[in-house]
N, C-alpha and C. Protein backbone atom coordinates (compact mmCIF):
# COMPACT_ATOMS: atom_id res chain seq x y z
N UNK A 1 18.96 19.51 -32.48
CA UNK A 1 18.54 20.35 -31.38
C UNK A 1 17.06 20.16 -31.03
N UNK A 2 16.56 20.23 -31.97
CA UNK A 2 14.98 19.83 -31.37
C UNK A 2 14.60 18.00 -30.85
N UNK A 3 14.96 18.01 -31.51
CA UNK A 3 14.85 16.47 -30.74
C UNK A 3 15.45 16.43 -29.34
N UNK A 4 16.81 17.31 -28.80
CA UNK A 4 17.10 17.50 -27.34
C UNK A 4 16.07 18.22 -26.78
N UNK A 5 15.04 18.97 -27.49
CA UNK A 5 14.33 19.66 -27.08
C UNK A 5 12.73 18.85 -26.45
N UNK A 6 12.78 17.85 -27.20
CA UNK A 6 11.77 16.97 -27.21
C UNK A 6 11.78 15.96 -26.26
N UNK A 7 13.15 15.80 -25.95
CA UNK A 7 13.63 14.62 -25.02
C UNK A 7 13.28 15.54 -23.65
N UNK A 8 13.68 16.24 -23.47
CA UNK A 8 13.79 17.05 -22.32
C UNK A 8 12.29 17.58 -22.33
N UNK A 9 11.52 18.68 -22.86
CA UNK A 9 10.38 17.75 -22.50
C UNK A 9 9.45 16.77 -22.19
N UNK A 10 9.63 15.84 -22.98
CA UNK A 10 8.70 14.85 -22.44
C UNK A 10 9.54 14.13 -20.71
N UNK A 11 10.92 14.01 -20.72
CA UNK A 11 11.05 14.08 -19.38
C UNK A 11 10.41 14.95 -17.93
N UNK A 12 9.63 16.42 -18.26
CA UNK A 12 9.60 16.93 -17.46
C UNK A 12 8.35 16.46 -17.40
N UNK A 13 7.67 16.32 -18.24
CA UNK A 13 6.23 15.77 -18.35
C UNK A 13 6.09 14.45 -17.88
N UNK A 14 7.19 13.46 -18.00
CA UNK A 14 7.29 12.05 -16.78
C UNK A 14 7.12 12.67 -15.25
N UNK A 15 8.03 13.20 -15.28
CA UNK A 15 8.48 13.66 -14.02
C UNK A 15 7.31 14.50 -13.09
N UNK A 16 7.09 15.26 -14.13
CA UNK A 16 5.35 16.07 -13.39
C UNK A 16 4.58 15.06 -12.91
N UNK A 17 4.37 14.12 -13.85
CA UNK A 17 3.04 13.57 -13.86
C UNK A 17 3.65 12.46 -12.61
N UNK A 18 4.81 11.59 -12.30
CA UNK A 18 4.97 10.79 -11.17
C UNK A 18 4.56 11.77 -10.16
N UNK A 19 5.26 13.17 -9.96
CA UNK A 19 5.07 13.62 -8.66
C UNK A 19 4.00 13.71 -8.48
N UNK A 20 3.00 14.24 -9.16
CA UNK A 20 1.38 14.29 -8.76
C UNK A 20 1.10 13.24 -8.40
N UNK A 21 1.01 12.38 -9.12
CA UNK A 21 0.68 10.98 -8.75
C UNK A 21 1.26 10.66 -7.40
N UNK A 22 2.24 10.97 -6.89
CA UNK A 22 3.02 10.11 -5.95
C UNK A 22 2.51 11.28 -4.90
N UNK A 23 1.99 12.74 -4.72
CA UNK A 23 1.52 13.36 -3.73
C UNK A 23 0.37 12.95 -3.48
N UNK A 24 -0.60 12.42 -4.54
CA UNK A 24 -1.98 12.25 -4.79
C UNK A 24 -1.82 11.02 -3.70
N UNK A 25 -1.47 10.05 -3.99
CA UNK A 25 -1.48 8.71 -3.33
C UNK A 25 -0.84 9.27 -1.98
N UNK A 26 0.04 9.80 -1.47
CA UNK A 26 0.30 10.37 -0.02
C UNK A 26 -0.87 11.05 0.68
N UNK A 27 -1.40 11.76 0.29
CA UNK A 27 -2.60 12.75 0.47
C UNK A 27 -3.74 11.73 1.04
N UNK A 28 -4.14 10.81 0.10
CA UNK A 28 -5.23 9.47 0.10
C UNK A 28 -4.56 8.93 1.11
N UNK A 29 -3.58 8.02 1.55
CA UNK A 29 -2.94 7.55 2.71
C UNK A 29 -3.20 7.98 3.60
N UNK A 30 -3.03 9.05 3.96
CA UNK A 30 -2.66 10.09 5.02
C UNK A 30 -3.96 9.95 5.55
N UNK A 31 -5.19 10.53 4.09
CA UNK A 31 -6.42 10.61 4.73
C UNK A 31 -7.11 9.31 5.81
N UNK A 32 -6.53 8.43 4.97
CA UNK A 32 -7.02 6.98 5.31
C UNK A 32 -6.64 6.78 6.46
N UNK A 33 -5.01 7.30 7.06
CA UNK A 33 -5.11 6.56 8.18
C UNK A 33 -5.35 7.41 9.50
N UNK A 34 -6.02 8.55 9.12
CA UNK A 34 -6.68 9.49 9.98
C UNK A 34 -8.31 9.37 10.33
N UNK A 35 -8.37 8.92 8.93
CA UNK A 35 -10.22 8.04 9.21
C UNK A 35 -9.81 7.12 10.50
N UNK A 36 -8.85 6.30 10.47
CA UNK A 36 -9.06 4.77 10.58
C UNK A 36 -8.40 5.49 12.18
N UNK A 37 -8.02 6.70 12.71
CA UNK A 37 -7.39 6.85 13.99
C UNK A 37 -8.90 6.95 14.60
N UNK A 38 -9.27 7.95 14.32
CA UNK A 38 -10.57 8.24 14.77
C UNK A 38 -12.13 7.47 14.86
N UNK A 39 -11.19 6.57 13.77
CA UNK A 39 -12.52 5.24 14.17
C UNK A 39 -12.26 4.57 15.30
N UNK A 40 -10.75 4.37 15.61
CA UNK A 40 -10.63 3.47 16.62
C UNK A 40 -10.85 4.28 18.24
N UNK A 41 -10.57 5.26 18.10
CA UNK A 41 -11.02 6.36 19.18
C UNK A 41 -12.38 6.09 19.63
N UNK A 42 -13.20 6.40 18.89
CA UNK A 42 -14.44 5.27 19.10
C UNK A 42 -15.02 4.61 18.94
N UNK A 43 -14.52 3.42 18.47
CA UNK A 43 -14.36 2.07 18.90
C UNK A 43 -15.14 1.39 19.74
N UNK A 44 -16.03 0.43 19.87
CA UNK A 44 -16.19 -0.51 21.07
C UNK A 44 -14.99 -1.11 21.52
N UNK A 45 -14.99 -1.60 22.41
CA UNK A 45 -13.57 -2.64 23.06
C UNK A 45 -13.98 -3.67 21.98
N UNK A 46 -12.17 -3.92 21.76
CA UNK A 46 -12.02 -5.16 21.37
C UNK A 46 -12.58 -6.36 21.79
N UNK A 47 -13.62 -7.86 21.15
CA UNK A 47 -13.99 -8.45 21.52
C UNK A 47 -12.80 -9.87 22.44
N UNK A 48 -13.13 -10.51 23.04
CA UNK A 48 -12.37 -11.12 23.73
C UNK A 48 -11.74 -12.41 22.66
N UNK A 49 -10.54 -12.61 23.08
CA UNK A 49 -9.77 -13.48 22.01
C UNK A 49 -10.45 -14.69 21.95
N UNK A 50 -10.10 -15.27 20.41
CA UNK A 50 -11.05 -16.45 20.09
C UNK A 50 -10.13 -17.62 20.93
N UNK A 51 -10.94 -19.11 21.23
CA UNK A 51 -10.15 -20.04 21.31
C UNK A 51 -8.57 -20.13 20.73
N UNK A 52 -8.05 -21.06 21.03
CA UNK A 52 -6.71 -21.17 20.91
C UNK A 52 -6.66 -22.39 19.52
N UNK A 53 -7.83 -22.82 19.10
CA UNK A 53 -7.64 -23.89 18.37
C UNK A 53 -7.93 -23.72 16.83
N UNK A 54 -8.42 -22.25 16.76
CA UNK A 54 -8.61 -21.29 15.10
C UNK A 54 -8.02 -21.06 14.88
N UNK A 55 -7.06 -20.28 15.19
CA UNK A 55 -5.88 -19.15 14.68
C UNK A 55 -4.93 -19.62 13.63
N UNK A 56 -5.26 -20.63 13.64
CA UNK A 56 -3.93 -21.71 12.48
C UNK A 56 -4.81 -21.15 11.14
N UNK A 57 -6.01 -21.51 10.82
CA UNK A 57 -6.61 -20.80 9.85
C UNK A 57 -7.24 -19.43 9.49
N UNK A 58 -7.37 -18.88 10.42
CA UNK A 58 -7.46 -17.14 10.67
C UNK A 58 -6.27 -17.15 10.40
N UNK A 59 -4.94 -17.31 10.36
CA UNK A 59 -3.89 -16.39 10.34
C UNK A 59 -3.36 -16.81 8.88
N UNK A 60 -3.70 -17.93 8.83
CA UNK A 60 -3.33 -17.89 6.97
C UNK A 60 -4.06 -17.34 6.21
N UNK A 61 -5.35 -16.60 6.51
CA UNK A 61 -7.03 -16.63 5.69
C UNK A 61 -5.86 -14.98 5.58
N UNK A 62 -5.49 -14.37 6.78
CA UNK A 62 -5.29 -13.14 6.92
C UNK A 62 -4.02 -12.88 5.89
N UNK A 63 -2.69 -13.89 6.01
CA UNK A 63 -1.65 -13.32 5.25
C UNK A 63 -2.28 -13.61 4.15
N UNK A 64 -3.33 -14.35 3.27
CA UNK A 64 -3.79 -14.39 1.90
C UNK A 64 -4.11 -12.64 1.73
N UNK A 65 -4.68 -12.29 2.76
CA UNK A 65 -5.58 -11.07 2.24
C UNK A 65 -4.11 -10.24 1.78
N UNK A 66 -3.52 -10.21 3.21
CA UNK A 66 -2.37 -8.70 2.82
C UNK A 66 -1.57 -9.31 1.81
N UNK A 67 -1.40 -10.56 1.18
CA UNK A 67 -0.65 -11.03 0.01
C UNK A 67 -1.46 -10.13 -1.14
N UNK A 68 -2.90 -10.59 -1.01
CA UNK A 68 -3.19 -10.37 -2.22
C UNK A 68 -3.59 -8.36 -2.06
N UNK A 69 -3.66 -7.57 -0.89
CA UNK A 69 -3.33 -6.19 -0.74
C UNK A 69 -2.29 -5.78 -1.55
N UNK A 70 -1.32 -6.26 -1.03
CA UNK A 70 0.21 -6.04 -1.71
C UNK A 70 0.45 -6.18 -3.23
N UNK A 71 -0.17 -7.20 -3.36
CA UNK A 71 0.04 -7.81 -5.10
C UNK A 71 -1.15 -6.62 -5.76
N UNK A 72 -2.06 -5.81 -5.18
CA UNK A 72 -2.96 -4.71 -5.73
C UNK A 72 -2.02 -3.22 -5.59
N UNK A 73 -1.13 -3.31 -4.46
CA UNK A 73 -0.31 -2.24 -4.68
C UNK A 73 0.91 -2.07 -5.50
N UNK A 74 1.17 -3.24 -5.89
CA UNK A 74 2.22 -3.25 -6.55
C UNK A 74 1.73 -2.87 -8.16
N UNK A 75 0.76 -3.45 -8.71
CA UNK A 75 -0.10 -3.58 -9.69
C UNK A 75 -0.36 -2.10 -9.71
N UNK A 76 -0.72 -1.69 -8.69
CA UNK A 76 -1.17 -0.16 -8.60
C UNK A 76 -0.22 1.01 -9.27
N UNK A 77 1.40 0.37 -8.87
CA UNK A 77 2.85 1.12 -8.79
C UNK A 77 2.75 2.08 -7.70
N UNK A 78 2.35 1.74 -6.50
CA UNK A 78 2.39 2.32 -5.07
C UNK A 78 3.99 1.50 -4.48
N UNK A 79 3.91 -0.17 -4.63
CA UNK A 79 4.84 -0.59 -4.50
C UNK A 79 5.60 -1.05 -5.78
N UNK A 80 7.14 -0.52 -5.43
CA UNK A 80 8.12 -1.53 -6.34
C UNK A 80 8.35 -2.88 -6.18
N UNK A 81 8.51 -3.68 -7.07
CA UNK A 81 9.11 -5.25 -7.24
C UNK A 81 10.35 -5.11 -5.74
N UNK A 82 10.67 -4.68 -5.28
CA UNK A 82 11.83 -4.85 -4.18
C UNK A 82 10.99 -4.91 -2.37
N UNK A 83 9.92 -3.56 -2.93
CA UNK A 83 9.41 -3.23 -1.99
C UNK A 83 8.58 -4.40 -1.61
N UNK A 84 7.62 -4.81 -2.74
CA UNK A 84 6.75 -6.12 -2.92
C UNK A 84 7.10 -7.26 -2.02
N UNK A 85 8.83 -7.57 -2.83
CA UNK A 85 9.15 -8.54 -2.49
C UNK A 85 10.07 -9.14 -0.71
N UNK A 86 10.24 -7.43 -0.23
CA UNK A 86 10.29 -7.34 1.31
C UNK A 86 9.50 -7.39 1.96
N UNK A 87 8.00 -6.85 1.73
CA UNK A 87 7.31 -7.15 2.63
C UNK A 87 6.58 -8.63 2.39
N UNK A 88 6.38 -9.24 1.49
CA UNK A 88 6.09 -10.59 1.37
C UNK A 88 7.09 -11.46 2.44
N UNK A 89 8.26 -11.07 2.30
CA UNK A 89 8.99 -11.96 2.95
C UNK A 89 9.11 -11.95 4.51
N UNK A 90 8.42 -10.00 4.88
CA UNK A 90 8.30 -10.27 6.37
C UNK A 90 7.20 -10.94 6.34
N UNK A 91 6.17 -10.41 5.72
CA UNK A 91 4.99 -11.08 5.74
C UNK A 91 4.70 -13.11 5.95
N UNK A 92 5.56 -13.81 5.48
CA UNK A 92 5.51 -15.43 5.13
C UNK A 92 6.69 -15.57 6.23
N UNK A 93 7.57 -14.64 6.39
CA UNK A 93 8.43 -15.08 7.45
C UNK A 93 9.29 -16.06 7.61
């Protein structure tokens, strides 16, 4: 009996501690992308598009970054191995 007793605590104590964690990281999100509304609110205008003859390396320089974003969230346990591995794949396409 105590050992059911033990099991079942330390489950509730998993379980506490993901949900905090997992409101904590919603909360931070949330904040973030309310900074990032109101930055763009004021904003300068977007600068005018670059030549047509960069973008081949701007756009790989860019999926490196959100590769290696992703591979920090996953690391983080924000994302799961499934989640990881869907958006990589929209991501590389």
């Amino acid at each position: 009996m105590p050992g059911l007793l033990r099991g079942i605590a330390r489950t509730a104590v998993v379980a506490g501690t993901a949900t905090a964690v997992s409101n904590r990281v919603s909360r931070r999100q949330a904040g973030r992308w309310a900074e990032q509304d109101t930055q763009q609110q004021y904003a300068a205008p977007p600068p005018p598009p670059a030549p047509a003859a960069a973008p081949a390396a701007d756009d790989m320089s860019a999926k490196i970054d959100q590769l290696k974003q992703l591979s920090t969230l996953k690391e983080q346990g924000v994302l799961t191995e499934e989640e990881f591995a869907e958006q990589k794949r929209r991501l590389l396409g």
